[in-house]
Protein backbone atom coordinates (compact mmCIF):
# COMPACT_ATOMS: atom_id res chain seq x y z
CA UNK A 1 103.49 102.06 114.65
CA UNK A 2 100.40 100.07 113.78
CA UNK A 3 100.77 97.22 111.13
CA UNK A 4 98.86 97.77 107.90
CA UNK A 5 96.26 95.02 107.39
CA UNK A 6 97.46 93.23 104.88
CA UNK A 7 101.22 93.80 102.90
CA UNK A 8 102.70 92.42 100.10
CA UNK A 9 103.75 89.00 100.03
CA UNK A 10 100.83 88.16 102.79
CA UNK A 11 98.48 85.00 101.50
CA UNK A 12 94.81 85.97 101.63
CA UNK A 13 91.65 84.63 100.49
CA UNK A 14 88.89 86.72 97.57
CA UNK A 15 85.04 85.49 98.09
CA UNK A 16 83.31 85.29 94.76
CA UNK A 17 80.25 84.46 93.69
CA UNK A 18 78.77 82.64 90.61
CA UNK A 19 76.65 84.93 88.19
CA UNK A 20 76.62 83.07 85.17
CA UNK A 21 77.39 79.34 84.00
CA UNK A 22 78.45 78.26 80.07
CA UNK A 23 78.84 75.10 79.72
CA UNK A 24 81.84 74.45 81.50
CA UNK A 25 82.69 77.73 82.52
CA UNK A 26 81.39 80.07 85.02
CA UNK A 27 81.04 84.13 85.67
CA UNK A 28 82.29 85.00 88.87
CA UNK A 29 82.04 88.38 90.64
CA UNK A 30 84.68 89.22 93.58
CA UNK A 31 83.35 90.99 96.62
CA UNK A 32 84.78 94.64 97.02
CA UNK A 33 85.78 94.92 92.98
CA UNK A 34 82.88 95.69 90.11
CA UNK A 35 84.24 93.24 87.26
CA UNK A 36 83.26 89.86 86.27
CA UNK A 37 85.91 87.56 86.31
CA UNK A 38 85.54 83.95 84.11
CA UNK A 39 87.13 80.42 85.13
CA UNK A 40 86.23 77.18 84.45
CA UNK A 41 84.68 75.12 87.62
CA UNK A 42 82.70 72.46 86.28
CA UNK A 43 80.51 71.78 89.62
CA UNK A 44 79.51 75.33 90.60
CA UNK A 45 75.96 76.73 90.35
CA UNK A 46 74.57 80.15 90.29
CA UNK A 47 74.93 81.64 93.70
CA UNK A 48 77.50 79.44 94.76
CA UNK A 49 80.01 81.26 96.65
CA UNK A 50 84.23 79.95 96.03
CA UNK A 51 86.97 81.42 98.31
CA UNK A 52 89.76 81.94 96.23
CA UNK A 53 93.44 82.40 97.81
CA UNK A 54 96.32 84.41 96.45
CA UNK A 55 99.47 86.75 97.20
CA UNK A 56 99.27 90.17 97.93
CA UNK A 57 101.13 92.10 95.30
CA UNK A 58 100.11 95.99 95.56
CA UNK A 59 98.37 98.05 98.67
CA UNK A 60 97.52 101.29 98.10
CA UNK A 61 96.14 102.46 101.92
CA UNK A 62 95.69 105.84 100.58
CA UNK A 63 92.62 104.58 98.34
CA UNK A 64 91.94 101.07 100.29
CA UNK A 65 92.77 98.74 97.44
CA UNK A 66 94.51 95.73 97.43
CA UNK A 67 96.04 93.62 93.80
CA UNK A 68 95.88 89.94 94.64
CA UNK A 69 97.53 87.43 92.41
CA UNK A 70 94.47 85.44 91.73
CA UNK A 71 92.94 85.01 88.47
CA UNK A 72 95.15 87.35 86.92
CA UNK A 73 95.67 90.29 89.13
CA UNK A 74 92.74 91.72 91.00
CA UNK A 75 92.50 94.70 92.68
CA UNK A 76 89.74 94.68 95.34
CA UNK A 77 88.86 96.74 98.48
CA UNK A 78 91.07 95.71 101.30
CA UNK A 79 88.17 95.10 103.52
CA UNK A 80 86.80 92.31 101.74
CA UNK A 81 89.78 90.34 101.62
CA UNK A 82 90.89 87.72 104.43
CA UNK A 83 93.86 87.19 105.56
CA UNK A 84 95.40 83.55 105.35
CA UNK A 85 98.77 83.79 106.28
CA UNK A 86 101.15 86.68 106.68
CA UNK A 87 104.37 86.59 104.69
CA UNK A 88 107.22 85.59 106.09
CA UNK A 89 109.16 88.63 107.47
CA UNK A 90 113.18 88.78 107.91
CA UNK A 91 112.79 89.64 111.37
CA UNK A 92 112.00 86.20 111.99
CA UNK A 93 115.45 84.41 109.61
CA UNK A 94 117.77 86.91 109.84
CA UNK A 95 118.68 90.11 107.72
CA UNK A 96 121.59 90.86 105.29
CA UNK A 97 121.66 94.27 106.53
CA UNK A 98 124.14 95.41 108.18
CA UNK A 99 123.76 96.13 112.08
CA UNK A 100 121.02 94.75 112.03
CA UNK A 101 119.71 93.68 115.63
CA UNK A 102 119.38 90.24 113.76
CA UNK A 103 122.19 89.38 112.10
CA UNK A 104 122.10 86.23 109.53
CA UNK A 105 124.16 83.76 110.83
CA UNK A 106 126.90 82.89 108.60
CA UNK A 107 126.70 79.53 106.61
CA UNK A 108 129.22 76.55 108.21
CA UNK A 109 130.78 74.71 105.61
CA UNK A 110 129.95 71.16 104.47
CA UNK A 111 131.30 68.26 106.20
């Protein structure tokens, strides 16, 4: 089974780019979602691209969307978004399941 390309809990990165300044403040537009977005970034100029990174909280493969916990929740295409780190899976720690080929391994007491 091939693993999707991004999955909740997975950190990945959102390019915007600036469309608008106000004073302190700046327009942003994310690649792969329509809205304008607004944060303040006092050093940024129109046209200046800014990676931003969040968590992956929703995929829908069905429609290739992605929600990413940045600036609010954002849903973009899954395409345009680039993947930072992958979320740490209980394959890898242990599971609480039982039978699992990877049991947890019980806690020792203190001392």
């Amino acid at each position: 089974m091939k693993r999707p390309a991004v999955e909740i809990g997975d950190r990945v990165a959102v390019i915007a780019t600036v469309i608008e300044r106000s004073k302190d403040r700046v327009t942003l537009k994310l690649d792969g979602d329509g809205h304008g977005y607004s944060m303040v970034e006092p050093y940024a100029k129109v046209g200046d691209k800014l990676r931003l990174e969040g968590d992956v909280v929703h995929v829908d493969e069905d429609l290739g969307r992605t929600t990413v916990q940045v600036l609010g929740r954002v849903t973009v295409d899954t395409k345009s978004v680039e993947m930072v780190t992958r979320r740490c899976d209980l394959d890898h720690i242990g599971s609480n399941v039982p039978a699992h080929p990877r049991p947890r391994t019980p806690p020792r007491p203190p001392g």
